[in-house]
PDB file of N, CA and C in Angstrom:
ATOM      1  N   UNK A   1       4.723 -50.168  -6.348  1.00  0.00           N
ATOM      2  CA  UNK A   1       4.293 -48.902  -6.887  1.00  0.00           C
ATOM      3  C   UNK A   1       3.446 -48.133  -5.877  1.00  0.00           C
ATOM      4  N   UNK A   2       2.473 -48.396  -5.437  1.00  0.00           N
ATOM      5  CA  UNK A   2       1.517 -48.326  -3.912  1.00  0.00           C
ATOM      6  C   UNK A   2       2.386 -47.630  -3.053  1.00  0.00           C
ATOM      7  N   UNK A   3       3.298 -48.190  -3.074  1.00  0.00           N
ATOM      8  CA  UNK A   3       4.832 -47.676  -1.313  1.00  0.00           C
ATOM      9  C   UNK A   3       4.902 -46.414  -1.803  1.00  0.00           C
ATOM     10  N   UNK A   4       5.718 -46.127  -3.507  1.00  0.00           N
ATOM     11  CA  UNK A   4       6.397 -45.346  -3.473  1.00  0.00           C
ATOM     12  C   UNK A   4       5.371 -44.146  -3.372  1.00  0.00           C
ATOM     13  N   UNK A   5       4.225 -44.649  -4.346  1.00  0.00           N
ATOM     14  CA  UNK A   5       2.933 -43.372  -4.032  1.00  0.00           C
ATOM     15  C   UNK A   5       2.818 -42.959  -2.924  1.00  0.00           C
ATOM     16  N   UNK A   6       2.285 -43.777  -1.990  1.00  0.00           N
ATOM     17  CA  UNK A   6       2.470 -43.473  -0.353  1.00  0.00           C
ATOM     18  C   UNK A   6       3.519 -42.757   0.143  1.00  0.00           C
ATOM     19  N   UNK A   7       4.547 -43.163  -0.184  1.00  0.00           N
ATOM     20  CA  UNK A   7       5.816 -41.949   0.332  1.00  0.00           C
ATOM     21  C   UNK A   7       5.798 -40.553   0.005  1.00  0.00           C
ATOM     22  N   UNK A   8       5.429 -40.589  -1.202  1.00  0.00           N
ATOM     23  CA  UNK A   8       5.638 -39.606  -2.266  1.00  0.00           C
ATOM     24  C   UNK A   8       4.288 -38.460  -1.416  1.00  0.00           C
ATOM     25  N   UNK A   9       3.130 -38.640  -1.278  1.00  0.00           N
ATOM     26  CA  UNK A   9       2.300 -38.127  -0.537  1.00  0.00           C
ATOM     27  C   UNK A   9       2.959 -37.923   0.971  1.00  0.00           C
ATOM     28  N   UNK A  10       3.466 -38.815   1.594  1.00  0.00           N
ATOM     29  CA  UNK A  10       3.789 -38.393   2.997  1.00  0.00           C
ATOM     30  C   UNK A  10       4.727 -37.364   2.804  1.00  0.00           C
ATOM     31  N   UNK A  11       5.376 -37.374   1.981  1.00  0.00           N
ATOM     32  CA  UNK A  11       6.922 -36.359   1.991  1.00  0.00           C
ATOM     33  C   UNK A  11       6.478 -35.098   1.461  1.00  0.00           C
ATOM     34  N   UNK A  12       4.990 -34.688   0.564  1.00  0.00           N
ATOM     35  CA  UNK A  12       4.704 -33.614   0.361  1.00  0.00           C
ATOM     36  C   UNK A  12       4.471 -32.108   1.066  1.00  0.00           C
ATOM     37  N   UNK A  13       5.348 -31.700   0.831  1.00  0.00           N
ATOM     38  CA  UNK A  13       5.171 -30.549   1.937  1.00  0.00           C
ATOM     39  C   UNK A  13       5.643 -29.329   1.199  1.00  0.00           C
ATOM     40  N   UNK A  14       5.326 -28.203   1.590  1.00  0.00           N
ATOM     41  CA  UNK A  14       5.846 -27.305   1.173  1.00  0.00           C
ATOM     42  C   UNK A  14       5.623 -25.742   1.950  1.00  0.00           C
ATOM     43  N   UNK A  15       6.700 -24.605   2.079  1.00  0.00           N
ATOM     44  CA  UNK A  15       7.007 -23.971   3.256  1.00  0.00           C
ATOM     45  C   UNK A  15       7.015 -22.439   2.098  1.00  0.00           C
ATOM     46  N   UNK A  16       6.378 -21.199   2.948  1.00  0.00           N
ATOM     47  CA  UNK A  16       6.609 -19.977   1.808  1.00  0.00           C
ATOM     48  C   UNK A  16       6.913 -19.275   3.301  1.00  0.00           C
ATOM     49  N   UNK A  17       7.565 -18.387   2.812  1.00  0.00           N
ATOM     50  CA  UNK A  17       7.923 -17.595   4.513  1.00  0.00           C
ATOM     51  C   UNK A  17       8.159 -15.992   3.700  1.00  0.00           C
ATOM     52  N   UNK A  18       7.875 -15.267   4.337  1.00  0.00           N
ATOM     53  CA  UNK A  18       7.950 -13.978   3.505  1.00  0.00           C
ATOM     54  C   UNK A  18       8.024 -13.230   4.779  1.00  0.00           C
ATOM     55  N   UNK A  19       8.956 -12.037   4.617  1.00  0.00           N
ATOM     56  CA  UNK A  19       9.675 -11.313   5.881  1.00  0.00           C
ATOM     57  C   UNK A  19       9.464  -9.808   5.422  1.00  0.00           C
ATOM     58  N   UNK A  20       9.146  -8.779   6.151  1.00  0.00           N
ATOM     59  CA  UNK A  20       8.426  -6.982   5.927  1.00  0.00           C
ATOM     60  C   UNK A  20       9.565  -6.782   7.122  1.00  0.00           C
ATOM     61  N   UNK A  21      10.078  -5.520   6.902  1.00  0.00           N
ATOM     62  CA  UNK A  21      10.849  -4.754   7.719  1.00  0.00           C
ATOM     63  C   UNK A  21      10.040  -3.557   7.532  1.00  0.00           C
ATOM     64  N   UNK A  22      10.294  -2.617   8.349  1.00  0.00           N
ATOM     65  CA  UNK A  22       9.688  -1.145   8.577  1.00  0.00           C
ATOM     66  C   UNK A  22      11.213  -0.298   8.796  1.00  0.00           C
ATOM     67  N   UNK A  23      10.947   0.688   9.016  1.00  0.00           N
ATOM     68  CA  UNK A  23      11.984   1.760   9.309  1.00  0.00           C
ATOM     69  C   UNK A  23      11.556   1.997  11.248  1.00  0.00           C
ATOM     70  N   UNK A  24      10.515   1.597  11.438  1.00  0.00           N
ATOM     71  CA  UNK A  24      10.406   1.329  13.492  1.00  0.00           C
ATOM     72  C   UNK A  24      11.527   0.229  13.910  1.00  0.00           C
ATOM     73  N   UNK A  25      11.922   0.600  15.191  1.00  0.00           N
ATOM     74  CA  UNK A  25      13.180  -0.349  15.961  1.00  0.00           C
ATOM     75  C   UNK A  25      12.369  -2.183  15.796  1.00  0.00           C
ATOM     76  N   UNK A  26      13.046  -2.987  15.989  1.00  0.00           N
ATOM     77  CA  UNK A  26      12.331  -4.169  16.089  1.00  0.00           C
ATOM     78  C   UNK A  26      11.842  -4.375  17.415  1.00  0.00           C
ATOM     79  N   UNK A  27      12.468  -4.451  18.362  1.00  0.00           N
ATOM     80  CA  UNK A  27      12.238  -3.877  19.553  1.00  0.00           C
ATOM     81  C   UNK A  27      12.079  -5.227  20.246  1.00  0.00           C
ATOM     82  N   UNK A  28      11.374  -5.348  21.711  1.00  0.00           N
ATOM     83  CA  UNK A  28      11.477  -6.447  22.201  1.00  0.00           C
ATOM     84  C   UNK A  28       9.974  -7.663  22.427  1.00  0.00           C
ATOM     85  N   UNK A  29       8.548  -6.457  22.127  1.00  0.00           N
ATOM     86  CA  UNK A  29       7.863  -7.022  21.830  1.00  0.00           C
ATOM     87  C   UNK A  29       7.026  -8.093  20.722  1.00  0.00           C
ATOM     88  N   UNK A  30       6.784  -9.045  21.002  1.00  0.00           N
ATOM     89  CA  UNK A  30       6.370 -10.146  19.795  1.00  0.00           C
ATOM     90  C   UNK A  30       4.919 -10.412  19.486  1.00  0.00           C
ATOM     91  N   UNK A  31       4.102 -11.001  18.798  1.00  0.00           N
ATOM     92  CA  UNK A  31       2.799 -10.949  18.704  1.00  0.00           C
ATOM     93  C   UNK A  31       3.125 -12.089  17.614  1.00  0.00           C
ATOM     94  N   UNK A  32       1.676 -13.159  17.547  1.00  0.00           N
ATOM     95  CA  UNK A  32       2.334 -14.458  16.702  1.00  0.00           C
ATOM     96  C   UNK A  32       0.692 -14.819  16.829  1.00  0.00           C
ATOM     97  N   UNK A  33       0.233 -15.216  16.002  1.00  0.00           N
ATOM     98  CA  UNK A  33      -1.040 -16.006  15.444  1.00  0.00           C
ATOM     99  C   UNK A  33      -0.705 -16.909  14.569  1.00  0.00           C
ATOM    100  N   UNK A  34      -1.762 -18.614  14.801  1.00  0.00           N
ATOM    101  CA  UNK A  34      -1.292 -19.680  14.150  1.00  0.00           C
ATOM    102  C   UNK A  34      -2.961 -19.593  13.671  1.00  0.00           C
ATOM    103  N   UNK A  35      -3.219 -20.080  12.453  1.00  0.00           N
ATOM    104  CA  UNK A  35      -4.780 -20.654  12.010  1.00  0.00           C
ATOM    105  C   UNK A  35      -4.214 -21.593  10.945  1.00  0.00           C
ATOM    106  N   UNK A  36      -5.256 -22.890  10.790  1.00  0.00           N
ATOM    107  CA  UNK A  36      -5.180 -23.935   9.894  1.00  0.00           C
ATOM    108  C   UNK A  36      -6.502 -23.162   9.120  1.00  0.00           C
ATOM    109  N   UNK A  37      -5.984 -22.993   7.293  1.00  0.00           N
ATOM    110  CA  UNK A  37      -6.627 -22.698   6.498  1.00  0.00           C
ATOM    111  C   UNK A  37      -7.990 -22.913   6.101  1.00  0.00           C
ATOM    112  N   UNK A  38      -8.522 -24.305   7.171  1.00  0.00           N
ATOM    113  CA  UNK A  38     -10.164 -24.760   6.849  1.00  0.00           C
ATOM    114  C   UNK A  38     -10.586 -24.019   8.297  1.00  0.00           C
ATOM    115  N   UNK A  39     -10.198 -23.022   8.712  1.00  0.00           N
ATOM    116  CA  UNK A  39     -11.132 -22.417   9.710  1.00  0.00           C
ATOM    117  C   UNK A  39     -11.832 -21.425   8.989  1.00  0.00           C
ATOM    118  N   UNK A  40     -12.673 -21.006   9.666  1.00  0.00           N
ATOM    119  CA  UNK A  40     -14.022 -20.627   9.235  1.00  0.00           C
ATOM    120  C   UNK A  40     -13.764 -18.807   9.371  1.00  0.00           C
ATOM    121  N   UNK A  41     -13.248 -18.644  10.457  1.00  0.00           N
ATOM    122  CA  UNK A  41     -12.791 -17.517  10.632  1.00  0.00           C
ATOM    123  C   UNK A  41     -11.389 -16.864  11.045  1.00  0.00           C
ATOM    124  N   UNK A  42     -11.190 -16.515   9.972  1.00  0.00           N
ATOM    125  CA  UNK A  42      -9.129 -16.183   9.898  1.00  0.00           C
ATOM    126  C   UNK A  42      -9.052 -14.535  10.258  1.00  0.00           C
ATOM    127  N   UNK A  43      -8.607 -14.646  11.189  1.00  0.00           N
ATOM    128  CA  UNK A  43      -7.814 -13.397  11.361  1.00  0.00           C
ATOM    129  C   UNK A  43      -6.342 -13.254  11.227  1.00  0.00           C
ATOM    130  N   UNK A  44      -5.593 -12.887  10.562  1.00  0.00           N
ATOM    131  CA  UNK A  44      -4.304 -12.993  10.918  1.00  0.00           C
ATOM    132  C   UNK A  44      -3.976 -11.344  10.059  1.00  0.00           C
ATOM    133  N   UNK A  45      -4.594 -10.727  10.495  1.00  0.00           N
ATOM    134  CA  UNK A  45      -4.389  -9.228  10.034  1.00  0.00           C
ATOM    135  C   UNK A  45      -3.402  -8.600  11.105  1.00  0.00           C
ATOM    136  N   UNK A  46      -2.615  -7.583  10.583  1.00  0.00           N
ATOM    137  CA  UNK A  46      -1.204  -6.803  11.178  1.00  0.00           C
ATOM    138  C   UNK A  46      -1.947  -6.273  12.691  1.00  0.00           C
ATOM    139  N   UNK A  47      -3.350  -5.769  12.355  1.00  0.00           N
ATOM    140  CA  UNK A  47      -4.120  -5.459  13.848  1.00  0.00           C
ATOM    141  C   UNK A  47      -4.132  -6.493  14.749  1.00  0.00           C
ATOM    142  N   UNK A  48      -4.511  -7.687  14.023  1.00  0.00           N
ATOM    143  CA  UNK A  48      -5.114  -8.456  15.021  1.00  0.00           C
ATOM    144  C   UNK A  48      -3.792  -9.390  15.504  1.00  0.00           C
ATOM    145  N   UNK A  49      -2.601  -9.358  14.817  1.00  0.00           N
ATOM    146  CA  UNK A  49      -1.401  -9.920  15.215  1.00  0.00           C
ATOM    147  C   UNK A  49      -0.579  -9.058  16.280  1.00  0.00           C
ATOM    148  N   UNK A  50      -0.699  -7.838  15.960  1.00  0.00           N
ATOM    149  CA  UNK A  50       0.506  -6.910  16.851  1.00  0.00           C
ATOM    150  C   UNK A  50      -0.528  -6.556  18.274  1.00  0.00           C
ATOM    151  N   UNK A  51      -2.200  -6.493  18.093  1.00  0.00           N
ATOM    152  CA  UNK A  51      -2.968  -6.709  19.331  1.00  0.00           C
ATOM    153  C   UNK A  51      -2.258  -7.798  20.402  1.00  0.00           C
ATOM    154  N   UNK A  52      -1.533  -9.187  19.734  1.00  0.00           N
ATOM    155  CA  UNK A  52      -1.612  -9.894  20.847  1.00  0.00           C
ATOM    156  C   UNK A  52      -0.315  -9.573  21.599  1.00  0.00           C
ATOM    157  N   UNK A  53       0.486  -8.794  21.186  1.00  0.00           N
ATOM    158  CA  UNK A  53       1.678  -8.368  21.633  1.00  0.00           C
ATOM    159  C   UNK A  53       1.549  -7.118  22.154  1.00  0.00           C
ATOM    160  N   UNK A  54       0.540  -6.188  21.983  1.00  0.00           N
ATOM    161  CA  UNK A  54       0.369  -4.960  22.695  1.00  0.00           C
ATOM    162  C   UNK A  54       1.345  -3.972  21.847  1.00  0.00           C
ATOM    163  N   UNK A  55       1.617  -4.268  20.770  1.00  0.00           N
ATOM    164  CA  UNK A  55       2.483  -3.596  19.807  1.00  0.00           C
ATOM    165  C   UNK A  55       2.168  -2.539  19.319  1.00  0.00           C
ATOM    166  N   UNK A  56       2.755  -1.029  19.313  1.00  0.00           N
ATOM    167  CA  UNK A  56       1.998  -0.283  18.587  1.00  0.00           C
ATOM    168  C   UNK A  56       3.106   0.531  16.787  1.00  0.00           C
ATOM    169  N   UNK A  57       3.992   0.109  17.708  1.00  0.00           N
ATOM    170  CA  UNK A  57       4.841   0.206  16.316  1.00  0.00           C
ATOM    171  C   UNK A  57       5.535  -1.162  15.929  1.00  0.00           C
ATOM    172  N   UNK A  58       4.983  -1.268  14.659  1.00  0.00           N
ATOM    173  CA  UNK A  58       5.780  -2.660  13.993  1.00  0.00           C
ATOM    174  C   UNK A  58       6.881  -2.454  13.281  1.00  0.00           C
ATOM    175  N   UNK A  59       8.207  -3.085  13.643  1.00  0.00           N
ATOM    176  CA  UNK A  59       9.467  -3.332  13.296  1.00  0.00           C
ATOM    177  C   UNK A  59       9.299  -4.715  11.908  1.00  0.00           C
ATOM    178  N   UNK A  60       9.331  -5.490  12.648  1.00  0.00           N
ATOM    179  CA  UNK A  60       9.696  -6.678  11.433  1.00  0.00           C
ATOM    180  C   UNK A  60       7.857  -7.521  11.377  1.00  0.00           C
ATOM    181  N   UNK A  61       7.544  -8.180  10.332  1.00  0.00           N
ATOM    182  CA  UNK A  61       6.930  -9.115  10.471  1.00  0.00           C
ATOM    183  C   UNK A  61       7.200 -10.299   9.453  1.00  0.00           C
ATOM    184  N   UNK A  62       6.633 -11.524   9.599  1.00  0.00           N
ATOM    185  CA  UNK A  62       6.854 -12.637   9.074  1.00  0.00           C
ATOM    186  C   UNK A  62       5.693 -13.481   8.744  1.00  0.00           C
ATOM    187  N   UNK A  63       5.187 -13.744   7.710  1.00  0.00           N
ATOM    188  CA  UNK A  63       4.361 -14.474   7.089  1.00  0.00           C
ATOM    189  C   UNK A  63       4.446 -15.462   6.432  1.00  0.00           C
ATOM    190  N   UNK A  64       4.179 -16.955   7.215  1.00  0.00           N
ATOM    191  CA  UNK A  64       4.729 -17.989   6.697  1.00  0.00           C
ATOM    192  C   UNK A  64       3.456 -19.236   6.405  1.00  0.00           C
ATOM    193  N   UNK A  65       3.772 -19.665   5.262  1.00  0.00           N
ATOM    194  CA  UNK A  65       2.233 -20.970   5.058  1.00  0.00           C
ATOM    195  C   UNK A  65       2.803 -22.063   5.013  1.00  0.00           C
ATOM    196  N   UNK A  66       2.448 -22.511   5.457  1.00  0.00           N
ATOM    197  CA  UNK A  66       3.298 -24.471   5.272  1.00  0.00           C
ATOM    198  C   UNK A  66       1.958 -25.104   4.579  1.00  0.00           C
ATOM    199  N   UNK A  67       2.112 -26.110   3.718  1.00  0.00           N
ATOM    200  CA  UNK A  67       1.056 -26.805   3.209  1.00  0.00           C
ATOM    201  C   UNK A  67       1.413 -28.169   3.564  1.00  0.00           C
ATOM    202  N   UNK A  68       0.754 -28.889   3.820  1.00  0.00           N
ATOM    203  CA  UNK A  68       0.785 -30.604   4.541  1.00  0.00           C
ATOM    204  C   UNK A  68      -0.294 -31.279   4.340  1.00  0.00           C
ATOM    205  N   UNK A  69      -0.151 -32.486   3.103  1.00  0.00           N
ATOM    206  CA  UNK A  69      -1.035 -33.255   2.794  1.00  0.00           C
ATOM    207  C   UNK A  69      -2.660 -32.545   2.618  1.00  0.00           C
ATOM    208  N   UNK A  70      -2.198 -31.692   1.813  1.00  0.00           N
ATOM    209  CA  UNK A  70      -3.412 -30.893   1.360  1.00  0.00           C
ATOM    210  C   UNK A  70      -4.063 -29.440   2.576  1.00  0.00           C
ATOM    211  N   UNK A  71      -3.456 -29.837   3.500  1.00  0.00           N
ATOM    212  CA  UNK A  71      -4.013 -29.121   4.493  1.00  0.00           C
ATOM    213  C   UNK A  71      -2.918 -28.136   4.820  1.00  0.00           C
ATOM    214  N   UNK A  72      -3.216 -26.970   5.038  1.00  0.00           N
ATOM    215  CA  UNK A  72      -2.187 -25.481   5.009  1.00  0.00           C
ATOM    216  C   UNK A  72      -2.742 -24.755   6.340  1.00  0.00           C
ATOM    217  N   UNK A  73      -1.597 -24.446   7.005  1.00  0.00           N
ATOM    218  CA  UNK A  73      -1.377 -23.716   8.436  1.00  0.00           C
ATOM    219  C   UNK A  73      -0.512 -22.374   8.254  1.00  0.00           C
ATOM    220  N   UNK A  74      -1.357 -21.441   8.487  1.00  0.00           N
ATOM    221  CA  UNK A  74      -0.593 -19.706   8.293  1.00  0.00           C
ATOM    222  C   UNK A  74      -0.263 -19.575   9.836  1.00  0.00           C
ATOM    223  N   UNK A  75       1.246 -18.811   9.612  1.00  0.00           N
ATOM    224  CA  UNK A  75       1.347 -18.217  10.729  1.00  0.00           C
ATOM    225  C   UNK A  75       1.911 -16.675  10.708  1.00  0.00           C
ATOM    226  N   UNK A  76       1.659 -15.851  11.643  1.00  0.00           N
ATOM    227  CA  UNK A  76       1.778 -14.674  11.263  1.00  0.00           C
ATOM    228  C   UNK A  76       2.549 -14.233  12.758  1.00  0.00           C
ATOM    229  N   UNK A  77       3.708 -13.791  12.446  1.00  0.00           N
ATOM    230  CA  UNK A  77       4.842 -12.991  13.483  1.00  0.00           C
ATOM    231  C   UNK A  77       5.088 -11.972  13.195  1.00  0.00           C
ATOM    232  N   UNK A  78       4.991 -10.648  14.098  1.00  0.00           N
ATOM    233  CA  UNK A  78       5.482  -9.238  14.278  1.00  0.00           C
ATOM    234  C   UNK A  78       5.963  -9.251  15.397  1.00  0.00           C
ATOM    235  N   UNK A  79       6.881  -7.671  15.003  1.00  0.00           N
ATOM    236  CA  UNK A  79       7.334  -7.819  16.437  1.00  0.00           C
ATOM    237  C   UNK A  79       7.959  -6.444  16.258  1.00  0.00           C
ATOM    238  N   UNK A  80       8.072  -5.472  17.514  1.00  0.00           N
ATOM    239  CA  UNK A  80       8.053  -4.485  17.571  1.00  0.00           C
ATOM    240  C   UNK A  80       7.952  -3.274  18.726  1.00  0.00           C
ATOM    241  N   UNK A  81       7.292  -2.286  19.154  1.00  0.00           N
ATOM    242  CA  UNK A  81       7.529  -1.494  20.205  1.00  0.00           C
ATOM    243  C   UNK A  81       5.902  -1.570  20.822  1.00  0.00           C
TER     244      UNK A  81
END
């Protein structure tokens, strides 16, 4: 009974991915921020994502959370002109 609990916890996972289009080209620039949810300070705002790409018009972005053994990692992709 112990094993299967144990498995049953290792195999827990779970994935949300959510995708924004704009009416801007998608274009060739990308911008991508990763934070694990127990940080203290989260940025993963459309500014502070398309900043790392030098982006000023956003085409597509992607917002995805994975959760893993209690512990959850956001990642945030744009991409654009």
């Amino acid at each position: 009974m112990l094993i299967l609990a144990g498995a049953g916890i290792l195999m827990s996972a779970c994935t949300f991915t959510q995708h924004t289009v704009s009416n801007n080209p998608v274009g060739t620039k990308k911008g991508e921020k990763k934070q694990w949810l127990t940080s203290s300070n989260i940025s993963l705002g459309y500014k502070d994502v398309a900043g790392d790409g030098t982006i000023r018009k956003i085409g597509t972005t992607e917002y995805r959370v994975m959760y893993f053994l209690g512990a959850g990692r956001v990642t945030h992709i744009v991409t654009g002109e």
